[in-house]
PDB file of N, CA and C in Angstrom:
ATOM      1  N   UNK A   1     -12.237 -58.877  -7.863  1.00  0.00           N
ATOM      2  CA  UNK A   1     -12.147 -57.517  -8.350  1.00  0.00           C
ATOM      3  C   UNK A   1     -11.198 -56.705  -7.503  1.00  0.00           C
ATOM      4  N   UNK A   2     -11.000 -57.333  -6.471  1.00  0.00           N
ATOM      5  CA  UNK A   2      -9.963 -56.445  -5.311  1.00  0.00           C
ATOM      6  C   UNK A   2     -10.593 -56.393  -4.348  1.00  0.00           C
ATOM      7  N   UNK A   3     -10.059 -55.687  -3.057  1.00  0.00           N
ATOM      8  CA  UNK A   3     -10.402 -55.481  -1.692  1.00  0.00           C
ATOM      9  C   UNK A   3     -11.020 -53.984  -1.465  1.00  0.00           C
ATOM     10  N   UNK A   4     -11.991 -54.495  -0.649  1.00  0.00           N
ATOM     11  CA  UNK A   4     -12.980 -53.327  -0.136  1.00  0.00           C
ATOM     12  C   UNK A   4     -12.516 -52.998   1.207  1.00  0.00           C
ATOM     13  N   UNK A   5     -11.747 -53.644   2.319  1.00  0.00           N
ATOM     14  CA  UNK A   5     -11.418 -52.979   3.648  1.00  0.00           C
ATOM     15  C   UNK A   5     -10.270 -53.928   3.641  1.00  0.00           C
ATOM     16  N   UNK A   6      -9.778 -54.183   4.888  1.00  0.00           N
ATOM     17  CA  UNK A   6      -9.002 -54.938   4.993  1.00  0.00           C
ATOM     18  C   UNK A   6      -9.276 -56.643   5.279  1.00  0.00           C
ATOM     19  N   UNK A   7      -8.922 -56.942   4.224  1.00  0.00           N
ATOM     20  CA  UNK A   7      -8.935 -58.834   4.494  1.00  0.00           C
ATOM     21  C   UNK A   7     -10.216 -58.770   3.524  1.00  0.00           C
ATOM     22  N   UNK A   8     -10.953 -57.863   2.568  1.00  0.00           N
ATOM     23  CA  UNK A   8     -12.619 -57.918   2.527  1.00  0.00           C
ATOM     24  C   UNK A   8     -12.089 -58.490   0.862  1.00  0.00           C
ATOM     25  N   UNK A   9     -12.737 -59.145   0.124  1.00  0.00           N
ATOM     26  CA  UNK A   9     -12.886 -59.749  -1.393  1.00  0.00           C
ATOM     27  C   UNK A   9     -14.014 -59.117  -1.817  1.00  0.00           C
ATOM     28  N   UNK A  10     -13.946 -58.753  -2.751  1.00  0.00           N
ATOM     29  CA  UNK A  10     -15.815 -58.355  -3.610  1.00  0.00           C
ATOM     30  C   UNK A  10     -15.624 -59.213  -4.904  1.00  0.00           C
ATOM     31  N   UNK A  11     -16.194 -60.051  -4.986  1.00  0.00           N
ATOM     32  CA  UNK A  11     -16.347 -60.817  -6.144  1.00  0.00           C
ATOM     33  C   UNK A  11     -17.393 -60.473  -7.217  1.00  0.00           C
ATOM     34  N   UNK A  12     -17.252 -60.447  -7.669  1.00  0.00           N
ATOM     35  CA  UNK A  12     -18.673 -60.533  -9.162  1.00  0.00           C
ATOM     36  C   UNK A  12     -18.642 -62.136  -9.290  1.00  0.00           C
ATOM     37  N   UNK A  13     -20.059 -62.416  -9.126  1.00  0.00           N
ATOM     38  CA  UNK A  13     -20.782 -63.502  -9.521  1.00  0.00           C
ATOM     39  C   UNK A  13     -21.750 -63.851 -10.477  1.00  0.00           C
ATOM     40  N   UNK A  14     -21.945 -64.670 -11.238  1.00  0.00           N
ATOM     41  CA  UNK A  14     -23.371 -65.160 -11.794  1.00  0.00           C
ATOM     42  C   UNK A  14     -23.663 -66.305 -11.284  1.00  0.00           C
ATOM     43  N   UNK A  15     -24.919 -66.344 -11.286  1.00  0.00           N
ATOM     44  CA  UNK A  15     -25.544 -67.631 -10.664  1.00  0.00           C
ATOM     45  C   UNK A  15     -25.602 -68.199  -9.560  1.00  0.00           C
ATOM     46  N   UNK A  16     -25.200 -67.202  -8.454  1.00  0.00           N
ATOM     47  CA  UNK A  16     -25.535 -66.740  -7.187  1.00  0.00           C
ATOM     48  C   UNK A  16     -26.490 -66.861  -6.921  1.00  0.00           C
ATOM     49  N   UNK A  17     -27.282 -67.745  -6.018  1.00  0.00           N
ATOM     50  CA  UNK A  17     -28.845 -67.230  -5.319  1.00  0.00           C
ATOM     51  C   UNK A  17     -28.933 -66.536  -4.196  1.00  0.00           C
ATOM     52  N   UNK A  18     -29.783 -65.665  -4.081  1.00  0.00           N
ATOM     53  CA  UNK A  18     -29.487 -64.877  -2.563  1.00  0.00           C
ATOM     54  C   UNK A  18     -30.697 -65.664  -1.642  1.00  0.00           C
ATOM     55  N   UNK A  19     -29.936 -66.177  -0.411  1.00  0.00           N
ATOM     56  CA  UNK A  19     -30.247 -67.422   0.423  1.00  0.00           C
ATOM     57  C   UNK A  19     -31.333 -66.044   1.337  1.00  0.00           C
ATOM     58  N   UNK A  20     -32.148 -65.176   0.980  1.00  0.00           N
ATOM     59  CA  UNK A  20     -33.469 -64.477   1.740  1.00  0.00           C
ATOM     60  C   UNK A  20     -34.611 -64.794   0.904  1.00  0.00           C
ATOM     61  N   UNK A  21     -34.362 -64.528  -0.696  1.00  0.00           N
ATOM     62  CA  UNK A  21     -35.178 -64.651  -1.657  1.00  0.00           C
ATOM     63  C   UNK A  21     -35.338 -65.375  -2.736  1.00  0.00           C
ATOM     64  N   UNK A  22     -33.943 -66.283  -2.981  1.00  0.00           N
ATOM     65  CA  UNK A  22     -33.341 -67.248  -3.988  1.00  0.00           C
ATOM     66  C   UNK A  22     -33.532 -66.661  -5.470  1.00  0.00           C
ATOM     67  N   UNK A  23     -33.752 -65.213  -5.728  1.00  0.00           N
ATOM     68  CA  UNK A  23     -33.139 -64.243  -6.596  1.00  0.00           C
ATOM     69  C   UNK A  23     -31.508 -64.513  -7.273  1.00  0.00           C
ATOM     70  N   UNK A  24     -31.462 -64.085  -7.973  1.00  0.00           N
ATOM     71  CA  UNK A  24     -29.661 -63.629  -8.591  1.00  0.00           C
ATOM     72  C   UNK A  24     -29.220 -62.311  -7.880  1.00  0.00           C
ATOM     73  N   UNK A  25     -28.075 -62.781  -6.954  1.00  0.00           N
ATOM     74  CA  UNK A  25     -27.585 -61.471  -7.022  1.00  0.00           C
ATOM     75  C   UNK A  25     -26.545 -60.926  -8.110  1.00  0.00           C
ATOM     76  N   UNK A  26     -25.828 -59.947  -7.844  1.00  0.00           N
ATOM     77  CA  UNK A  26     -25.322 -59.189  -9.326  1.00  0.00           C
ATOM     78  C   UNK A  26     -23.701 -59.124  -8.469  1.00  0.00           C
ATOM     79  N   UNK A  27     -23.403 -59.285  -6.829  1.00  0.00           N
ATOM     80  CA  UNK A  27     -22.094 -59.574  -6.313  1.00  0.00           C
ATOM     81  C   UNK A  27     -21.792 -59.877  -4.857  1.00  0.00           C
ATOM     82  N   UNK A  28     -20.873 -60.454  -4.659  1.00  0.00           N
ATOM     83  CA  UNK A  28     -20.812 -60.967  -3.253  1.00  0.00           C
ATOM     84  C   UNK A  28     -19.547 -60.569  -2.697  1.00  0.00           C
ATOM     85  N   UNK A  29     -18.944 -60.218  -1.618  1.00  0.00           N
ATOM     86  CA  UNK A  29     -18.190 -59.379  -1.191  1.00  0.00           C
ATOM     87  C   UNK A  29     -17.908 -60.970   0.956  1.00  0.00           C
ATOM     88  N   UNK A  30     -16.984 -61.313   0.657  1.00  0.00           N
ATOM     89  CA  UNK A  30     -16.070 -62.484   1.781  1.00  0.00           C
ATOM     90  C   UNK A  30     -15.795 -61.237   2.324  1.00  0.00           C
ATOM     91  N   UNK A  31     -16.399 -61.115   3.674  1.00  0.00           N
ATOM     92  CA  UNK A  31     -15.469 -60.470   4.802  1.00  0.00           C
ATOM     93  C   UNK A  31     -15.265 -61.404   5.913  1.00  0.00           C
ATOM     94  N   UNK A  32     -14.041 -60.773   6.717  1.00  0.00           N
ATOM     95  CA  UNK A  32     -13.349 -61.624   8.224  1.00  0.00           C
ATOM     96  C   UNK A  32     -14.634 -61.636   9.134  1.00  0.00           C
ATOM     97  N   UNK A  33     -14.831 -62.550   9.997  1.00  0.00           N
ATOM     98  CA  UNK A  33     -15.101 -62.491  10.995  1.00  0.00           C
ATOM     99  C   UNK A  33     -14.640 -63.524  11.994  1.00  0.00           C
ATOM    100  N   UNK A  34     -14.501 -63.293  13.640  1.00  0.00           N
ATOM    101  CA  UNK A  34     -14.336 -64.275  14.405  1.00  0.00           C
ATOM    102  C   UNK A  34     -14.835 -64.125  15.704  1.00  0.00           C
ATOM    103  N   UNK A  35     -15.403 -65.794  16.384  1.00  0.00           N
ATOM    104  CA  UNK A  35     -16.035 -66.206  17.130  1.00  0.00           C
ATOM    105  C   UNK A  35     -14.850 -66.476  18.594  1.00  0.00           C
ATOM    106  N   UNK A  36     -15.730 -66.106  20.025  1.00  0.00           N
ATOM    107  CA  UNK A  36     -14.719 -66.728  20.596  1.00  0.00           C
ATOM    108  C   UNK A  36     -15.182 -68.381  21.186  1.00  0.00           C
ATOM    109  N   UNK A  37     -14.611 -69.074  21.361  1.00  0.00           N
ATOM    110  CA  UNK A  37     -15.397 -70.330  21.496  1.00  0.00           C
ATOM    111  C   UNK A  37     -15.587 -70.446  23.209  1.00  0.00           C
ATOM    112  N   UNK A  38     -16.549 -71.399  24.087  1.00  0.00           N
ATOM    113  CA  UNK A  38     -16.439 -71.959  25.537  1.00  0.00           C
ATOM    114  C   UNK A  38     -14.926 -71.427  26.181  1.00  0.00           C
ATOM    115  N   UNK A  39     -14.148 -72.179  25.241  1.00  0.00           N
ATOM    116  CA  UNK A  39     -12.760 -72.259  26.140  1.00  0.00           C
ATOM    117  C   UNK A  39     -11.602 -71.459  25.843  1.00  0.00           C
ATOM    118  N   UNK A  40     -12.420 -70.632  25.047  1.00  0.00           N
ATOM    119  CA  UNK A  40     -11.677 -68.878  24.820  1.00  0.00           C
ATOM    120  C   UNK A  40     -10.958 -68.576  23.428  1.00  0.00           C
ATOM    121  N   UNK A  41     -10.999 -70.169  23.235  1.00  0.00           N
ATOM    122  CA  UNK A  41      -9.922 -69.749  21.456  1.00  0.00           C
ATOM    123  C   UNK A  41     -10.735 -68.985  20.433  1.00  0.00           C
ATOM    124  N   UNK A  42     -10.474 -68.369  20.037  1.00  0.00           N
ATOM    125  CA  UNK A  42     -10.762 -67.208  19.230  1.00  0.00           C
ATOM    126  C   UNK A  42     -10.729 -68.248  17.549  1.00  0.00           C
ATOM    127  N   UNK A  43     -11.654 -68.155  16.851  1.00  0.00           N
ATOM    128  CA  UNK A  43     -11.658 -68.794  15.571  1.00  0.00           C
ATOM    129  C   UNK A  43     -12.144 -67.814  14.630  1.00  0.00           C
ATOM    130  N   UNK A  44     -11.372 -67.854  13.637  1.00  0.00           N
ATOM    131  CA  UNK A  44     -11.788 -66.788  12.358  1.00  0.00           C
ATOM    132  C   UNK A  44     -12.103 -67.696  11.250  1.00  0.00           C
ATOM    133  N   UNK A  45     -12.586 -66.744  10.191  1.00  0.00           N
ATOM    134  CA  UNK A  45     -12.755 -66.990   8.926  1.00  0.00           C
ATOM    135  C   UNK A  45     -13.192 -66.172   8.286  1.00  0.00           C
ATOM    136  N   UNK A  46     -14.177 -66.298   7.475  1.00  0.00           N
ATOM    137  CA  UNK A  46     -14.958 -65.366   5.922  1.00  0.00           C
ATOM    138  C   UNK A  46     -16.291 -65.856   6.123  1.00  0.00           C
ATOM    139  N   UNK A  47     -17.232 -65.103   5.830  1.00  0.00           N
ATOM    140  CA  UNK A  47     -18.745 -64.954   5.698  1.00  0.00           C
ATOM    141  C   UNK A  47     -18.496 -63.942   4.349  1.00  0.00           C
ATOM    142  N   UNK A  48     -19.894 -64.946   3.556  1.00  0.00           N
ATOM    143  CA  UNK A  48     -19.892 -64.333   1.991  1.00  0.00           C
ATOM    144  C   UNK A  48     -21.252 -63.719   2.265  1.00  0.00           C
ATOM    145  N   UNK A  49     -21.346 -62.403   2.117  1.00  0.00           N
ATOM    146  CA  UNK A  49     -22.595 -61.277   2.182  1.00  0.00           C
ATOM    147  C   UNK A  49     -22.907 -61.394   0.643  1.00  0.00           C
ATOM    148  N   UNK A  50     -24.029 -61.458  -0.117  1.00  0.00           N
ATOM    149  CA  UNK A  50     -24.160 -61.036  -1.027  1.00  0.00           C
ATOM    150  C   UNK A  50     -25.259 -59.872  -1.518  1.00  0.00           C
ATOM    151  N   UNK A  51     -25.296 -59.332  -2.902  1.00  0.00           N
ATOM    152  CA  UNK A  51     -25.955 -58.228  -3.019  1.00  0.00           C
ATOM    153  C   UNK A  51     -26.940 -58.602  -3.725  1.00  0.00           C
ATOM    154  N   UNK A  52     -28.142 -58.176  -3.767  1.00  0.00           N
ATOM    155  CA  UNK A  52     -29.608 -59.206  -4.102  1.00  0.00           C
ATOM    156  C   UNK A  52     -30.307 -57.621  -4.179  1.00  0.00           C
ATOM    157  N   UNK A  53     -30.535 -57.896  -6.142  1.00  0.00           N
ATOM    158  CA  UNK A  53     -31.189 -56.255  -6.203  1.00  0.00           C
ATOM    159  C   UNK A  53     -32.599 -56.453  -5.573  1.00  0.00           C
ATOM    160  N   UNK A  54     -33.239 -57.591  -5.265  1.00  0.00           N
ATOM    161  CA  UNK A  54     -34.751 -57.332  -4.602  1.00  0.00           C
ATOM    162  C   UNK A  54     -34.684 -57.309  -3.525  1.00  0.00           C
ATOM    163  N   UNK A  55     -33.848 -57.856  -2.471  1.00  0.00           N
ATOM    164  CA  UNK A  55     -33.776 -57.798  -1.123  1.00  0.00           C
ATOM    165  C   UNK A  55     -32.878 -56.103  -0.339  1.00  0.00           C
ATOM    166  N   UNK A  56     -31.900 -55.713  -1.101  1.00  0.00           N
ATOM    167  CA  UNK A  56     -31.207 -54.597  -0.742  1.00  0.00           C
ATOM    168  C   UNK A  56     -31.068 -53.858  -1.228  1.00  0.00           C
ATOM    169  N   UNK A  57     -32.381 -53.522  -2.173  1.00  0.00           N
ATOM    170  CA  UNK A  57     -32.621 -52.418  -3.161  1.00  0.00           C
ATOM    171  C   UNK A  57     -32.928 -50.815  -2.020  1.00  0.00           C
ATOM    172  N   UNK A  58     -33.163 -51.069  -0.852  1.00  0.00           N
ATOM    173  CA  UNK A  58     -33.361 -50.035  -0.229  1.00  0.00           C
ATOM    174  C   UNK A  58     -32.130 -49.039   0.694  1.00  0.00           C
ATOM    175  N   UNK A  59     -31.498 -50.345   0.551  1.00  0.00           N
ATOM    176  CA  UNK A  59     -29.607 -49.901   0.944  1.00  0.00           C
ATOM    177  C   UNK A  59     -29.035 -49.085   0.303  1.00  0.00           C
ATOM    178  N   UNK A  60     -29.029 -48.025   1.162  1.00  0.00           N
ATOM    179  CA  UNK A  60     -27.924 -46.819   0.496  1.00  0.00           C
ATOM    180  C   UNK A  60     -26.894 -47.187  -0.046  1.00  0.00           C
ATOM    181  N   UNK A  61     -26.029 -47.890   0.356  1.00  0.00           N
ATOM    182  CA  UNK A  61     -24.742 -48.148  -0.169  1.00  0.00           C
ATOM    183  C   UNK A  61     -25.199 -48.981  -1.034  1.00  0.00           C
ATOM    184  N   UNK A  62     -25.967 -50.160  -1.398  1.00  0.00           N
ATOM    185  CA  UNK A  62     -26.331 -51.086  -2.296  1.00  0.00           C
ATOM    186  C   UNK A  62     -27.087 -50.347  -3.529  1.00  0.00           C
ATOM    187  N   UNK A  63     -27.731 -49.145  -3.323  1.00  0.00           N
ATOM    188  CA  UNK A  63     -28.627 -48.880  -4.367  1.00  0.00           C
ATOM    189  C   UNK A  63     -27.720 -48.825  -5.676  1.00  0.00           C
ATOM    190  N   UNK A  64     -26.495 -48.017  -5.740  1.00  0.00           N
ATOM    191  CA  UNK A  64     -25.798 -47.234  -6.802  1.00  0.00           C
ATOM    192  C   UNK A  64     -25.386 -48.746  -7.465  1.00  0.00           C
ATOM    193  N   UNK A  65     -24.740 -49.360  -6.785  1.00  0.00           N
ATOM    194  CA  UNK A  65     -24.419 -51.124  -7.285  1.00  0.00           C
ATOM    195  C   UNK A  65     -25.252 -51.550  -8.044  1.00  0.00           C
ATOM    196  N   UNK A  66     -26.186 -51.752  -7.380  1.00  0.00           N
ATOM    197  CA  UNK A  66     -27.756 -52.238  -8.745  1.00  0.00           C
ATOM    198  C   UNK A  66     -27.875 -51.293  -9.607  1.00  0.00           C
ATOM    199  N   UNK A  67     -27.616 -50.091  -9.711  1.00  0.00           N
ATOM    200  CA  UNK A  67     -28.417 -49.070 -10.909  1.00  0.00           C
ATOM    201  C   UNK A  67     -27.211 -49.558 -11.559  1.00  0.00           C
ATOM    202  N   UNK A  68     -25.540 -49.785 -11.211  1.00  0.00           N
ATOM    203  CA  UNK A  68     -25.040 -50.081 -12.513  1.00  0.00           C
ATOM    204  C   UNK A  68     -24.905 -51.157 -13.004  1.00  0.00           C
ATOM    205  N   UNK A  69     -25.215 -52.273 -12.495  1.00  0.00           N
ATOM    206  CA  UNK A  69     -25.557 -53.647 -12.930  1.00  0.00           C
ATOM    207  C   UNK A  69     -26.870 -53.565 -14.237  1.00  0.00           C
ATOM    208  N   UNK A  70     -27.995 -52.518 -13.499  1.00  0.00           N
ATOM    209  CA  UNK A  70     -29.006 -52.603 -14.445  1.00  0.00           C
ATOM    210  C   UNK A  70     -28.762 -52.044 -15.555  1.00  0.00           C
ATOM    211  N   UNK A  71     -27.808 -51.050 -15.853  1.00  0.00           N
ATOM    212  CA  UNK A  71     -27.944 -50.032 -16.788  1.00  0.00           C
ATOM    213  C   UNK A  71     -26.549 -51.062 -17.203  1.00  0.00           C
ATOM    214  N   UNK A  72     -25.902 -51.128 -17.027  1.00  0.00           N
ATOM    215  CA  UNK A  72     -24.828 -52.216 -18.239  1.00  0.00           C
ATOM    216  C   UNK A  72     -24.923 -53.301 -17.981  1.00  0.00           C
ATOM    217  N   UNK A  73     -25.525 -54.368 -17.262  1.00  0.00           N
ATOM    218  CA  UNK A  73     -25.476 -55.842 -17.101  1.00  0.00           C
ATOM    219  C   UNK A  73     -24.172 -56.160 -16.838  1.00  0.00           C
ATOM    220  N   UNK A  74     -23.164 -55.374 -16.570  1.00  0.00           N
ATOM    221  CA  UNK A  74     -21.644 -56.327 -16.831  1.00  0.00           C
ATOM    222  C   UNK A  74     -20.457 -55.408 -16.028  1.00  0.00           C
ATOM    223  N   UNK A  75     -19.264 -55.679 -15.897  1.00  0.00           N
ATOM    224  CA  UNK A  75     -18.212 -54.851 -15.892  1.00  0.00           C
ATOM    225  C   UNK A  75     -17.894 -53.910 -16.812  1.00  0.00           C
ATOM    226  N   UNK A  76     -17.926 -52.940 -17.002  1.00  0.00           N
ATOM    227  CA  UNK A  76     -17.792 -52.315 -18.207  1.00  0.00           C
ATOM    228  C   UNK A  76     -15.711 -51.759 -17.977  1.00  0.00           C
ATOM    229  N   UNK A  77     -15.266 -52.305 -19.055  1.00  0.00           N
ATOM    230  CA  UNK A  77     -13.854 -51.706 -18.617  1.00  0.00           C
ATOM    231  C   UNK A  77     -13.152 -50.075 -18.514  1.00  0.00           C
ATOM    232  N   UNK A  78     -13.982 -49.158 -19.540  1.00  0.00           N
ATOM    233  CA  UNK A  78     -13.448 -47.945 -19.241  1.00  0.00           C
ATOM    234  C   UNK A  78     -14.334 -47.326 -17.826  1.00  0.00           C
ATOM    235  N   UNK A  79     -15.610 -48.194 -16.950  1.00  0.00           N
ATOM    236  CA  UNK A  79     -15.824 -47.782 -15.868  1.00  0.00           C
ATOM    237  C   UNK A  79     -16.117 -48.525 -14.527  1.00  0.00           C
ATOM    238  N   UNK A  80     -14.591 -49.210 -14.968  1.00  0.00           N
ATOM    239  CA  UNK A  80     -14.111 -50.134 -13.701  1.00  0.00           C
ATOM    240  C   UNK A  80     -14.194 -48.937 -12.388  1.00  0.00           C
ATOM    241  N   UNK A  81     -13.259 -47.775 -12.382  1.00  0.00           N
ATOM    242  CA  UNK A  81     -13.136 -46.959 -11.274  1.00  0.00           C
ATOM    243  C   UNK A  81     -14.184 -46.553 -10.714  1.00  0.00           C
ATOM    244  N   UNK A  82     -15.255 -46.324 -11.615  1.00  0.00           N
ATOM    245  CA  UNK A  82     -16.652 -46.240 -11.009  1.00  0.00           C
ATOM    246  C   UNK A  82     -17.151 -47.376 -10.264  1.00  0.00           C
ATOM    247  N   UNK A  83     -17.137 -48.064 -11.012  1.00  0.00           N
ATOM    248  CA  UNK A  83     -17.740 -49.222  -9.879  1.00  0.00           C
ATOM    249  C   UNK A  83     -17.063 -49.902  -8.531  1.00  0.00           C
ATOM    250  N   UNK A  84     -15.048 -49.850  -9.158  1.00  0.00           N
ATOM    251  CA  UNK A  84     -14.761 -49.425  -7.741  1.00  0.00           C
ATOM    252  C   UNK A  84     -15.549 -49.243  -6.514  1.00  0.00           C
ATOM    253  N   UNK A  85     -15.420 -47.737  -6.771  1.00  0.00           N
ATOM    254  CA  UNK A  85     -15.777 -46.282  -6.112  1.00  0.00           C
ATOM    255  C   UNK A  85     -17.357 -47.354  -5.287  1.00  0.00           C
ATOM    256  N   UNK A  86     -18.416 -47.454  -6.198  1.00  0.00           N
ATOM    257  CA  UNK A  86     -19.333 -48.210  -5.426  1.00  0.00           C
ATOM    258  C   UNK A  86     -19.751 -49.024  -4.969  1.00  0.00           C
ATOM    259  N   UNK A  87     -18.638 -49.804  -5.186  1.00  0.00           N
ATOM    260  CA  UNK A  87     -18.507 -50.887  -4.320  1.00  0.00           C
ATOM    261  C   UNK A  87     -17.870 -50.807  -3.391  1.00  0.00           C
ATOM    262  N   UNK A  88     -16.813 -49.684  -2.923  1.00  0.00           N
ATOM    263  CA  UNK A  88     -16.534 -49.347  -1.755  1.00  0.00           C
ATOM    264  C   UNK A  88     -17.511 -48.570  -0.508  1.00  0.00           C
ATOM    265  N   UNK A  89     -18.568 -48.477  -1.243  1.00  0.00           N
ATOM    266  CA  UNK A  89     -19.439 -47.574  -0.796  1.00  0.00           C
ATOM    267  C   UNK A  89     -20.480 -48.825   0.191  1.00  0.00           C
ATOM    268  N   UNK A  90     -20.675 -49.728  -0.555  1.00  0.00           N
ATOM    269  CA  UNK A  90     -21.579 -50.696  -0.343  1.00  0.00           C
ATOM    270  C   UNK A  90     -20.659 -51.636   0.874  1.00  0.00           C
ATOM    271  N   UNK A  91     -19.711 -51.674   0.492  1.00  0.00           N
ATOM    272  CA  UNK A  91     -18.939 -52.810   1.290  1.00  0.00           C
ATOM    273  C   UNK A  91     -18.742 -51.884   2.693  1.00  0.00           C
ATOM    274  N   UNK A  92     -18.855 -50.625   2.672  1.00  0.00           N
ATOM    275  CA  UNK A  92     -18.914 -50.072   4.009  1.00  0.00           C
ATOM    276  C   UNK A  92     -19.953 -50.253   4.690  1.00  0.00           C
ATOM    277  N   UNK A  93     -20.925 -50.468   4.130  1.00  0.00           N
ATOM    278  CA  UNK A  93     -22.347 -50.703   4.394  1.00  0.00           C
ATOM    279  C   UNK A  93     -22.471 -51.520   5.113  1.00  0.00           C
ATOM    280  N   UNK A  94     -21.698 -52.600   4.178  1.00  0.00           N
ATOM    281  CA  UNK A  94     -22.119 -54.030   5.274  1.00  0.00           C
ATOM    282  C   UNK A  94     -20.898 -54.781   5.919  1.00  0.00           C
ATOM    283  N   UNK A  95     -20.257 -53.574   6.557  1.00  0.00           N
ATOM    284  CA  UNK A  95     -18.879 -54.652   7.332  1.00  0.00           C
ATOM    285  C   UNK A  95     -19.396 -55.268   8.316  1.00  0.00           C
ATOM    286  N   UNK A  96     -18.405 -55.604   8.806  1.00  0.00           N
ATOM    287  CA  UNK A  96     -18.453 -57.071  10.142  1.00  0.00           C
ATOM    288  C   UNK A  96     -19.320 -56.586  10.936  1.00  0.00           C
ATOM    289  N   UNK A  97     -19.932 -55.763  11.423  1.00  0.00           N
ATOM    290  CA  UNK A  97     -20.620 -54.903  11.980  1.00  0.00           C
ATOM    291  C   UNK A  97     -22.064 -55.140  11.871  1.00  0.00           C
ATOM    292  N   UNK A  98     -22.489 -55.123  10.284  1.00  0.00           N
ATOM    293  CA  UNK A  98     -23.300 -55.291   9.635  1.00  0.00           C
ATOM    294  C   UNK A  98     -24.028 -56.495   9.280  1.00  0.00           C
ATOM    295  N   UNK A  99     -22.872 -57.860   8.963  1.00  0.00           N
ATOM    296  CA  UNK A  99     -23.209 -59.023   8.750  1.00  0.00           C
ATOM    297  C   UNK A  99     -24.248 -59.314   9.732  1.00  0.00           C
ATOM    298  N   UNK A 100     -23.782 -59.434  10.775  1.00  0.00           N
ATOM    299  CA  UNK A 100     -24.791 -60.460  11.661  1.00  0.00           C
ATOM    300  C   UNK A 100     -26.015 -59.635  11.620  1.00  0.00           C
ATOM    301  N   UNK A 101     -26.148 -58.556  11.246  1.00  0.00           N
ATOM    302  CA  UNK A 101     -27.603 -57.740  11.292  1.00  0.00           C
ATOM    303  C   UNK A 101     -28.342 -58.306   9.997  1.00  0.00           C
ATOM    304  N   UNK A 102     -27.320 -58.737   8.726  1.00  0.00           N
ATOM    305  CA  UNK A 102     -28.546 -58.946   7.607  1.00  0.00           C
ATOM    306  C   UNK A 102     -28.455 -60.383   7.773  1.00  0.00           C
ATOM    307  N   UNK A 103     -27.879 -60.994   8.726  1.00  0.00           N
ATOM    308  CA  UNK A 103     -28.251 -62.272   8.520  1.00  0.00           C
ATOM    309  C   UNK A 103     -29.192 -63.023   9.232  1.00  0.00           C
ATOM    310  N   UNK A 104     -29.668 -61.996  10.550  1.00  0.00           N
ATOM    311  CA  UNK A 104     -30.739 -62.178  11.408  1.00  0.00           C
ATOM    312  C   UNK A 104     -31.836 -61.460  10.407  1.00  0.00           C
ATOM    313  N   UNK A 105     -31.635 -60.558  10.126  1.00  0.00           N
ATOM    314  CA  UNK A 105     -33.279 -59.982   9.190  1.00  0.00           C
ATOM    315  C   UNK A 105     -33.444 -60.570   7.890  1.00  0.00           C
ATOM    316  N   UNK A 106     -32.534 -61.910   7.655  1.00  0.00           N
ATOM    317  CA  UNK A 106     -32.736 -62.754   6.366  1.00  0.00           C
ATOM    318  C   UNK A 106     -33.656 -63.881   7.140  1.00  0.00           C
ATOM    319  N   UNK A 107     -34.037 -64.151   8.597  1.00  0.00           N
ATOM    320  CA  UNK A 107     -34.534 -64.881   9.121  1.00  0.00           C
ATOM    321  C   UNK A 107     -35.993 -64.549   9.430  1.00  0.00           C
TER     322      UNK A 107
END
């Protein structure tokens, strides 16, 4: 669907399970992250966050995402910019910052 920060993907998915609750989520959003290793080399890649209306229904930035998933099931094309708009909202939510926090409280 395009980029949410820099280097960030937000994908729309079906048939996604969200690996806390094995639910459907409704989208998943690849952001950067990198590790430094023992001997200092720095290694990057992508971690796929996804959005799981039962697990991150309480997420500010996630809530508006689910209400429009629920209320149209789909992309709707004359309100792509809207969903844009909230999915930029959400993907702020959970930058690099964020990951390692929902992936320890998925534990």
């Amino acid at each position: 669907m395009g980029h949410g920060g820099p280097g960030w993907e937000v994908d729309l998915v079906t048939g996604l399970r969200c690996h806390r609750c094995t639910g459907e989520v409704v989208c998943a959003v690849r952001v950067p992250h990198s590790f430094l290793r023992a001997d200092g080399t720095e290694v990057g890649g992508t971690r796929l966050v996804a959005l799981c209306p039962d697990c991150d229904r309480g997420r500010a930035g996630a809530a508006p995402v689910i209400a429009y998933f629920r209320a149209h099931g789909q992309v709707i094309a004359d309100r792509v910019e809207e969903l844009a708009g909230l999915l930029r909202e959400w993907v702020a939510d959970v930058g690099p910052a964020r990951v390692g926090e929902l992936e320890h409280s998925a534990r």
